[in-house]
C-alpha atoms as a PDB file:
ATOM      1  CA  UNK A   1      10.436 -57.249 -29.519  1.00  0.00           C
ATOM      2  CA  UNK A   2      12.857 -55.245 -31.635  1.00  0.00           C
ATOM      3  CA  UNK A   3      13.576 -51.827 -30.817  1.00  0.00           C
ATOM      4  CA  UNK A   4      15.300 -49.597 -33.237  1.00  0.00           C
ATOM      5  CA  UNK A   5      16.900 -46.798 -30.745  1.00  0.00           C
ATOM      6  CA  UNK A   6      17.961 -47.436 -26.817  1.00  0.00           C
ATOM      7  CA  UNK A   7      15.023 -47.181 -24.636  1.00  0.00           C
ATOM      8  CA  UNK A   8      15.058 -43.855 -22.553  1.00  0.00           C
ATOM      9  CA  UNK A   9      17.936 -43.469 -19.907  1.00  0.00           C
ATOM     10  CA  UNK A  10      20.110 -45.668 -21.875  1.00  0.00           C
ATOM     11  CA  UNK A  11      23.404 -44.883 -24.329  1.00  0.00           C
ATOM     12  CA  UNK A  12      24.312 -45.907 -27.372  1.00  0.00           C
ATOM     13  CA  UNK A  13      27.805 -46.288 -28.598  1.00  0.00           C
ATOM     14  CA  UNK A  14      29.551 -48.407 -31.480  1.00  0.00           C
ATOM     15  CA  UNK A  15      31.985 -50.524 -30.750  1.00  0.00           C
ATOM     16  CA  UNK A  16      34.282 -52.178 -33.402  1.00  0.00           C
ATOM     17  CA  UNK A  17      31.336 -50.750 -35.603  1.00  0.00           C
ATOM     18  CA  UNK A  18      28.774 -52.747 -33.637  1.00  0.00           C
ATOM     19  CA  UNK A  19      26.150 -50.874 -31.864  1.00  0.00           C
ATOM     20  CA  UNK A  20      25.883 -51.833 -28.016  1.00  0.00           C
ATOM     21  CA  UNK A  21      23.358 -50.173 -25.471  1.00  0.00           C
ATOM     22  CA  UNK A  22      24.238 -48.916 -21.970  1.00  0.00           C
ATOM     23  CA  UNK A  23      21.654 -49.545 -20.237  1.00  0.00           C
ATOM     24  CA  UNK A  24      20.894 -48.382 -16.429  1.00  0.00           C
ATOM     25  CA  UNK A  25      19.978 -51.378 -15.194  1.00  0.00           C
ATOM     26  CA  UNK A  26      24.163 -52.062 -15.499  1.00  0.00           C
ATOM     27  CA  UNK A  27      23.981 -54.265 -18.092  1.00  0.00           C
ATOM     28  CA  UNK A  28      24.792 -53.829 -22.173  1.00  0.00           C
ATOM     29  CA  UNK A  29      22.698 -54.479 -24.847  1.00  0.00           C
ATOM     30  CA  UNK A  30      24.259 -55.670 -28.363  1.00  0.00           C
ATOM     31  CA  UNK A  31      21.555 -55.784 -30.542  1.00  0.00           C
ATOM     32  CA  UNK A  32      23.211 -57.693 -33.568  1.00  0.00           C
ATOM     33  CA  UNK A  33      23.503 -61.023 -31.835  1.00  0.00           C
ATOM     34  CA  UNK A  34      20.330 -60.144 -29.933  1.00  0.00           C
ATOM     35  CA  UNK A  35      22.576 -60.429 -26.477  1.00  0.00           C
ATOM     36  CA  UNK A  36      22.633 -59.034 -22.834  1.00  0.00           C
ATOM     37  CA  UNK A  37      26.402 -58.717 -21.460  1.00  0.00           C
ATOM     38  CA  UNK A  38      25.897 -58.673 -17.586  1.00  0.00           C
ATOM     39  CA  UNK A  39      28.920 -59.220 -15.105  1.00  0.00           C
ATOM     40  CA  UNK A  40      29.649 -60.117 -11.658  1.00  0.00           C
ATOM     41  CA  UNK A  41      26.160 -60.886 -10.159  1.00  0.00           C
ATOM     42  CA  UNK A  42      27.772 -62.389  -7.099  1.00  0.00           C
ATOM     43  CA  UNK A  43      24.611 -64.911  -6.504  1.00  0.00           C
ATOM     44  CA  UNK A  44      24.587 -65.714  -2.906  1.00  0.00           C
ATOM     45  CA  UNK A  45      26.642 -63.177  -1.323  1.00  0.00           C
ATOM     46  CA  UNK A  46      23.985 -61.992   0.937  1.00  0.00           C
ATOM     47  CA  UNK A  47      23.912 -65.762   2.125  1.00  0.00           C
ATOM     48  CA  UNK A  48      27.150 -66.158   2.469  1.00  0.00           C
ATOM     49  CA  UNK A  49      27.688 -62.906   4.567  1.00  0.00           C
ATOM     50  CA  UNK A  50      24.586 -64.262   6.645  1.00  0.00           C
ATOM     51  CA  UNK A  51      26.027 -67.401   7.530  1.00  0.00           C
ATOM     52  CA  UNK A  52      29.170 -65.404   8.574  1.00  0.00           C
ATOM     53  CA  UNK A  53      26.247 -63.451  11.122  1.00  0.00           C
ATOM     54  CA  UNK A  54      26.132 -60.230   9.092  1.00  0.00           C
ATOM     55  CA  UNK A  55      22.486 -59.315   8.834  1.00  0.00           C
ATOM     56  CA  UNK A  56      21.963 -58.606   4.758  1.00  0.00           C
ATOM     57  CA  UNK A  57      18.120 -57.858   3.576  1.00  0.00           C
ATOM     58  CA  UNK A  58      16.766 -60.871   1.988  1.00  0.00           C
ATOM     59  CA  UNK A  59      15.369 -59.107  -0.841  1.00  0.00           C
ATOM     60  CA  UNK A  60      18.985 -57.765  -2.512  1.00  0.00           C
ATOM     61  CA  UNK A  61      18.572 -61.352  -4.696  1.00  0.00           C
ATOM     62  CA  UNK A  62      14.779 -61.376  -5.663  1.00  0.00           C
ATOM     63  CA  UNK A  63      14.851 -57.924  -6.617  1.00  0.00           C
ATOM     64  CA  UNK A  64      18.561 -58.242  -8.609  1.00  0.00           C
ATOM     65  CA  UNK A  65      17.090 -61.209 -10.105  1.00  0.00           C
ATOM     66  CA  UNK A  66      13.490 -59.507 -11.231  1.00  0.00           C
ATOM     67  CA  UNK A  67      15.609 -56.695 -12.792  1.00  0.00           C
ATOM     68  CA  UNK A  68      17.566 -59.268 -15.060  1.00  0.00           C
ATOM     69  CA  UNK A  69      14.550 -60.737 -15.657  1.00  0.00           C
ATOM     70  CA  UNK A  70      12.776 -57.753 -16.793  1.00  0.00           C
ATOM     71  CA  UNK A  71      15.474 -56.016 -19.054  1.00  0.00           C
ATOM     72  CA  UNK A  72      15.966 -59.113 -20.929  1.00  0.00           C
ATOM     73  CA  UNK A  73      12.082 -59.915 -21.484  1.00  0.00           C
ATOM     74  CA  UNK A  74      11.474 -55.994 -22.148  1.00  0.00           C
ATOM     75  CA  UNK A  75      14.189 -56.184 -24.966  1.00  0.00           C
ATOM     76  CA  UNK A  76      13.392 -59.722 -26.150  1.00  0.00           C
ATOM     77  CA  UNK A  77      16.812 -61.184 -25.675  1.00  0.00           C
ATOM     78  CA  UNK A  78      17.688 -64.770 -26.815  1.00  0.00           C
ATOM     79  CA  UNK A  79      21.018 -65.368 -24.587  1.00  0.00           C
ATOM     80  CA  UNK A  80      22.318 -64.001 -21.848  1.00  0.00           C
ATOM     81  CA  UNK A  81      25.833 -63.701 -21.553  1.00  0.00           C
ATOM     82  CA  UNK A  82      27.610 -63.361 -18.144  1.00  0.00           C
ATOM     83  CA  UNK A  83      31.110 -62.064 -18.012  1.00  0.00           C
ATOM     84  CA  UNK A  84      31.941 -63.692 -14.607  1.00  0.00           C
ATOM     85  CA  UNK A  85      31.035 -64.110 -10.910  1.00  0.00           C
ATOM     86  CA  UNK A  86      27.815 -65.620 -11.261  1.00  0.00           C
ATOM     87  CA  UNK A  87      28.305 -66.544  -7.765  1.00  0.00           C
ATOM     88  CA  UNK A  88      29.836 -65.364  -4.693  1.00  0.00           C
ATOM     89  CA  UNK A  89      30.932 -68.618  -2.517  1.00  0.00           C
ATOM     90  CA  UNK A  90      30.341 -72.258  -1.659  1.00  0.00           C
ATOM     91  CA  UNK A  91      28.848 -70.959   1.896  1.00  0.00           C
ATOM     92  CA  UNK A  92      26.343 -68.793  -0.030  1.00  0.00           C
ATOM     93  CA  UNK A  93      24.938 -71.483  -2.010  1.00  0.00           C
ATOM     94  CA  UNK A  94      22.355 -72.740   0.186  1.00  0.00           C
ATOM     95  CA  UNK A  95      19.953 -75.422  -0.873  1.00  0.00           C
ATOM     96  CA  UNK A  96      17.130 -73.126  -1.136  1.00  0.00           C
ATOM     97  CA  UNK A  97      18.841 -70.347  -2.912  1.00  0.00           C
ATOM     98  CA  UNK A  98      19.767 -73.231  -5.340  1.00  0.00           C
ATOM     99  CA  UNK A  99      16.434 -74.619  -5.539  1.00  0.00           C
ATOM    100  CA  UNK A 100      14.820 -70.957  -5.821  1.00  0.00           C
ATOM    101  CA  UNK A 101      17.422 -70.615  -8.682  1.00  0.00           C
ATOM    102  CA  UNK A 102      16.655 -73.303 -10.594  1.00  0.00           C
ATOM    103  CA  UNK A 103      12.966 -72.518 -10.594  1.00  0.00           C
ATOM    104  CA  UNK A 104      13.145 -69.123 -11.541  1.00  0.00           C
ATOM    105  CA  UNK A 105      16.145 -69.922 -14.288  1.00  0.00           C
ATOM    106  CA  UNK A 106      13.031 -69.700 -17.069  1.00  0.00           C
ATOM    107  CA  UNK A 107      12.677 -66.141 -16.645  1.00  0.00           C
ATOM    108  CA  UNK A 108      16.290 -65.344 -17.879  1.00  0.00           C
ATOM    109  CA  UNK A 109      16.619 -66.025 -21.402  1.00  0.00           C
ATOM    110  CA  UNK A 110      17.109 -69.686 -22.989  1.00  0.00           C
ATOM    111  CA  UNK A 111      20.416 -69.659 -23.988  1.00  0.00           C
ATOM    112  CA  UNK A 112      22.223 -68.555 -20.879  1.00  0.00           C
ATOM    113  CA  UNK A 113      26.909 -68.844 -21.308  1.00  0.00           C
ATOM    114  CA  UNK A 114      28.825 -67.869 -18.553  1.00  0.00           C
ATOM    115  CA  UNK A 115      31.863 -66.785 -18.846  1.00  0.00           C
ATOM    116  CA  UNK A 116      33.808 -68.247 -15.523  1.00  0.00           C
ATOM    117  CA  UNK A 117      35.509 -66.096 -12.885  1.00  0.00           C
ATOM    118  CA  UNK A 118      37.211 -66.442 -10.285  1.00  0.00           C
ATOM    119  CA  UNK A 119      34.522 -66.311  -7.842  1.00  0.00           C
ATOM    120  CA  UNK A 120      33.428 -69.157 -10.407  1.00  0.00           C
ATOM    121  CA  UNK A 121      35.448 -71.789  -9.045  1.00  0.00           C
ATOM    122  CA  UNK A 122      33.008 -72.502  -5.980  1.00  0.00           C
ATOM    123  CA  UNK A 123      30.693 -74.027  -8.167  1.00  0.00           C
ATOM    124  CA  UNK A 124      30.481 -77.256 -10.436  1.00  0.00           C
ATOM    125  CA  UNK A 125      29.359 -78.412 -13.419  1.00  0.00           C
ATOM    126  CA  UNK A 126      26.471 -80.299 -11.791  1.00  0.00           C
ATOM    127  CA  UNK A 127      25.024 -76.715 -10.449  1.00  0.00           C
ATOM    128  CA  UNK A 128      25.259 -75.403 -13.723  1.00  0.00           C
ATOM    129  CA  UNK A 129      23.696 -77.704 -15.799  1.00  0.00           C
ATOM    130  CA  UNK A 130      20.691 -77.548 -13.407  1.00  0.00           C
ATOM    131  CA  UNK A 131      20.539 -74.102 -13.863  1.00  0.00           C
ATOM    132  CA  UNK A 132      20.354 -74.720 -17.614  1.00  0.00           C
ATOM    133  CA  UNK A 133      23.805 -72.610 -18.145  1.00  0.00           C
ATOM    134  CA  UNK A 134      26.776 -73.060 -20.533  1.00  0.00           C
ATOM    135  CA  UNK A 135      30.037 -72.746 -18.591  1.00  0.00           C
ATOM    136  CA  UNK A 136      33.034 -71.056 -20.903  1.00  0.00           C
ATOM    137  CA  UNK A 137      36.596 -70.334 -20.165  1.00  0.00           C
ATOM    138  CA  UNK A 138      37.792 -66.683 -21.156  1.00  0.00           C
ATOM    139  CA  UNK A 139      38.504 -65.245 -23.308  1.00  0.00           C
ATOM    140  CA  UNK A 140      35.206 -66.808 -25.326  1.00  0.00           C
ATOM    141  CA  UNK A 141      35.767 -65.392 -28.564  1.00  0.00           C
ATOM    142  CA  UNK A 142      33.212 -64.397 -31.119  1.00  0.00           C
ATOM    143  CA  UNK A 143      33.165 -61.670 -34.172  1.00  0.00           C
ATOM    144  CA  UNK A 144      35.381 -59.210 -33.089  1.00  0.00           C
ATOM    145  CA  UNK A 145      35.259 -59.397 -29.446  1.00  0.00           C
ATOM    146  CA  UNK A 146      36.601 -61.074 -26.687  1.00  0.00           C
ATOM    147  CA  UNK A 147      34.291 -61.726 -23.956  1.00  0.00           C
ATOM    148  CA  UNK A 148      35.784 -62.028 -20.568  1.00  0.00           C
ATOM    149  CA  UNK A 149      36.123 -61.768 -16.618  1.00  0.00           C
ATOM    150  CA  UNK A 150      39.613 -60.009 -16.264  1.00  0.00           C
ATOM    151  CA  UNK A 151      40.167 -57.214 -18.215  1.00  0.00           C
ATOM    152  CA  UNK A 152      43.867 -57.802 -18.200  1.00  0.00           C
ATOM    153  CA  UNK A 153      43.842 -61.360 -20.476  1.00  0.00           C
ATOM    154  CA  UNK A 154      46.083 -61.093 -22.954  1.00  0.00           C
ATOM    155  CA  UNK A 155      43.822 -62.075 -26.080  1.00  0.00           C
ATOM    156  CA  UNK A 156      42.865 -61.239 -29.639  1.00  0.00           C
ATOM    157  CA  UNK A 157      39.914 -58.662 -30.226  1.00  0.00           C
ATOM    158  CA  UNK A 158      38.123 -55.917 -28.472  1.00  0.00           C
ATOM    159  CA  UNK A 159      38.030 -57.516 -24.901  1.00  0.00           C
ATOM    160  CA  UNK A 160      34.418 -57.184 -23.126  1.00  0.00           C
ATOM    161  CA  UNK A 161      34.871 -57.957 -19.243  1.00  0.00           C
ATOM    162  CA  UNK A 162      33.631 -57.222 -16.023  1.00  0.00           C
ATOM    163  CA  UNK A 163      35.713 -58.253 -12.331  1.00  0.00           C
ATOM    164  CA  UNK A 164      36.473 -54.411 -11.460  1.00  0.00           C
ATOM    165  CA  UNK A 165      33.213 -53.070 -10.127  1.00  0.00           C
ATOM    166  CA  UNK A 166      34.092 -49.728 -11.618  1.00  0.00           C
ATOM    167  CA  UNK A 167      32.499 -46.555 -10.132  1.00  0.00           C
ATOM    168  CA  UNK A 168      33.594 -42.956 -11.107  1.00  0.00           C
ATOM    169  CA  UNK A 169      33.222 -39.787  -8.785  1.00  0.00           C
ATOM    170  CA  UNK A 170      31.066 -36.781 -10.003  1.00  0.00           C
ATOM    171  CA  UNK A 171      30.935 -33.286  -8.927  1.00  0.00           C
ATOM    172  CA  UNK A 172      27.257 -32.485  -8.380  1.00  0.00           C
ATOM    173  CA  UNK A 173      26.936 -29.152  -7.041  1.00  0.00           C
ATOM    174  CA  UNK A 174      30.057 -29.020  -5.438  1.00  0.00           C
ATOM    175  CA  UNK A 175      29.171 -32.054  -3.760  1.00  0.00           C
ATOM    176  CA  UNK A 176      31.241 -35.446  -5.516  1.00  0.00           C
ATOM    177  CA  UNK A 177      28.893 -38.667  -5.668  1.00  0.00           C
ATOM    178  CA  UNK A 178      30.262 -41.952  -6.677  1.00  0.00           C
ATOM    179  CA  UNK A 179      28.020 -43.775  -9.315  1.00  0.00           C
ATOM    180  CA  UNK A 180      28.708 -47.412 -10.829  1.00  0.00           C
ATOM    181  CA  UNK A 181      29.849 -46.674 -14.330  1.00  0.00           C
ATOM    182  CA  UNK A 182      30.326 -48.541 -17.950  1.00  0.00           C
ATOM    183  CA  UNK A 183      34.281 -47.546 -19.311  1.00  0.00           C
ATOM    184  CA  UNK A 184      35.273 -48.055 -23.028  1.00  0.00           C
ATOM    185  CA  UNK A 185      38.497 -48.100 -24.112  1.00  0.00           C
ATOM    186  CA  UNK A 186      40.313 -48.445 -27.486  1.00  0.00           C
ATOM    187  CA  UNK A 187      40.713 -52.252 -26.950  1.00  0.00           C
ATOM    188  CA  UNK A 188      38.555 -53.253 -24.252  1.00  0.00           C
ATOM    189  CA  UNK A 189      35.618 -52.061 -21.961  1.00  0.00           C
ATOM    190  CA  UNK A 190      34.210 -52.560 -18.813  1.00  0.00           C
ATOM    191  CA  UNK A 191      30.961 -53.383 -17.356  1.00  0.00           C
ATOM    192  CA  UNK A 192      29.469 -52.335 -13.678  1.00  0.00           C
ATOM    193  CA  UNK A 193      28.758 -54.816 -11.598  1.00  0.00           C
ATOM    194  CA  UNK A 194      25.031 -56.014 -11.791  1.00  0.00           C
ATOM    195  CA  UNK A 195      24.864 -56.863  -8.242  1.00  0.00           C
ATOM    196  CA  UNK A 196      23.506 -54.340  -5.876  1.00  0.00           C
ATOM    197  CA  UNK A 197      25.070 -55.932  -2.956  1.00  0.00           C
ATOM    198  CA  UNK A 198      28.765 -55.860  -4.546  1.00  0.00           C
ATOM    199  CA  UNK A 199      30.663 -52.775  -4.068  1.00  0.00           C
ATOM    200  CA  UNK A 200      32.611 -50.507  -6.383  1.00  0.00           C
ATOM    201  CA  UNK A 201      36.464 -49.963  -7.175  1.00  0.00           C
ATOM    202  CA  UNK A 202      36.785 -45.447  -7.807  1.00  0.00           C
ATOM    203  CA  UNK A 203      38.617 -45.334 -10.950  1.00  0.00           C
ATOM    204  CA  UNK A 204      41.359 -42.783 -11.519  1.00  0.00           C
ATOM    205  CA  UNK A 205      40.108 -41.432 -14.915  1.00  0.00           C
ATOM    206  CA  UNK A 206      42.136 -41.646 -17.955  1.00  0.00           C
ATOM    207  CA  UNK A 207      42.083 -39.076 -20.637  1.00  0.00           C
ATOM    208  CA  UNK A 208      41.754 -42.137 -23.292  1.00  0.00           C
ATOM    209  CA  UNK A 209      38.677 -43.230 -21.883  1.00  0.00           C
ATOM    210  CA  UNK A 210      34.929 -42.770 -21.882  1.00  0.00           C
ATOM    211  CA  UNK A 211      32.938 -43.189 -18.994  1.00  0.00           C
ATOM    212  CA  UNK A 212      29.123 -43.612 -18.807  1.00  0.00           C
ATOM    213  CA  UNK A 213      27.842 -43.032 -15.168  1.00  0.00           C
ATOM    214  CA  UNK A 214      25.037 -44.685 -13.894  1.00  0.00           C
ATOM    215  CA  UNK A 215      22.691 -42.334 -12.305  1.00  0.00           C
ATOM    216  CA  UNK A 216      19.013 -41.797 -10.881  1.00  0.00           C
ATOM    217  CA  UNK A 217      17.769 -44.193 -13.421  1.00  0.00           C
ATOM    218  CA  UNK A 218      19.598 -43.411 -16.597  1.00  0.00           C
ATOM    219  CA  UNK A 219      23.142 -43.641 -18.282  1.00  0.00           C
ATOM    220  CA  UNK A 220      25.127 -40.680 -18.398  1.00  0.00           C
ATOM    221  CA  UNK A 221      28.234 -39.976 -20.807  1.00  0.00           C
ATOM    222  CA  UNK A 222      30.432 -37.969 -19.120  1.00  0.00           C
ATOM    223  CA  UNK A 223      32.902 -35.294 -20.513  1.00  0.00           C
ATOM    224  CA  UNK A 224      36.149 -35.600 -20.521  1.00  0.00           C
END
């Protein structure tokens, strides 16, 4: 499938002169390499908090997972690219959550890198290569852009990278709502994280930066 403008509720914005879509299903589109950025999933957090006896709804993963799914088949991406924390922890990784993985994997998009992060390190390369996924240190460099987990690395290019969570707070009526958000910068920007189970980190906003606020089903550029 090859669309030619972002589907409804989503943003478009250039980056570096490349076009990338915001999408509200917190992940970006770049169309030129035919690529979904995502970042911070956090497979197997609801597990892991589970085993710890916090009671988490079972469905947080199946319906995180069909929404991956679903953007990438509705867009007709060939790789998936995952900016860090894929997973959560060790205690989350339960033999059926790997097992349900690993049959579901051909749903996601062939080519599947992931960029490690720090919640990274609970997995190994065995895991991985069932899953059918290419495991890259940051920064993983390509065209102009750096693809990362930290924001912070110190790196050539336009850094892409997720690890924040970041959320922004909107006055709705008088009322302020915090939404998950998408932040570009002059040299780097940030995705939300894709996991509904993850949390968010409020940003402070800076005058330099543009924020897109996910909201109610779309992506919203707010003013400055």
């Amino acid at each position: 499938m090859t669309l030619l403008a972002p589907p409804p509720g989503a943003v478009e914005t250039a980056v570096q002169g490349e076009p990338f879509w915001l999408l509200p299903q917190r992940v970006a589109w770049w169309p030129g390499a035919r690529t979904m950025l995502a970042a911070d999933l956090h497979w197997g957090k609801g597990e892991t908090f589970r085993a710890h006896g916090i009671p988490v709804p079972h469905a947080a993963f199946e319906e995180d997972f069909a929404r991956l799914a679903d953007v990438c088949a509705d867009l007709g991406a060939e790789r998936l690219l995952v900016l860090g924390d894929l997973i959560h922890h060790g205690t989350g990784l339960t033999p059926d959550l790997i097992a349900q993985i690993a049959a579901w994997r051909p749903r996601l998009p062939e080519r599947m890198v992931l960029v490690k992060g720090n919640h990274d390190r609970h997995g190994n390369g065995e895991l991985f290569e069932r899953w059918g996924i290419d495991v890259v240190p940051e920064p993983y460099a390509e065209g102009p852009f750096a693809f990362c987990h930290h924001p912070d690395l110190a790196t050539d290019g336009f850094v892409w990278a997720g690890h924040v969570h970041p959320a922004v707070r909107v006055n709705l009526g008088g009322a302020w709502t915090r939404f998950p958000c998408f932040v570009v910068e002059k040299r780097r920007a940030l995705l939300p994280a894709f996991g509904s189970f993850t949390g968010a980190h409020t940003l402070k906003p800076k005058p330099s930066a543009r924020y897109f606020a996910v909201a109610n089903g779309q992506v919203v550029a707010l003013s400055r």
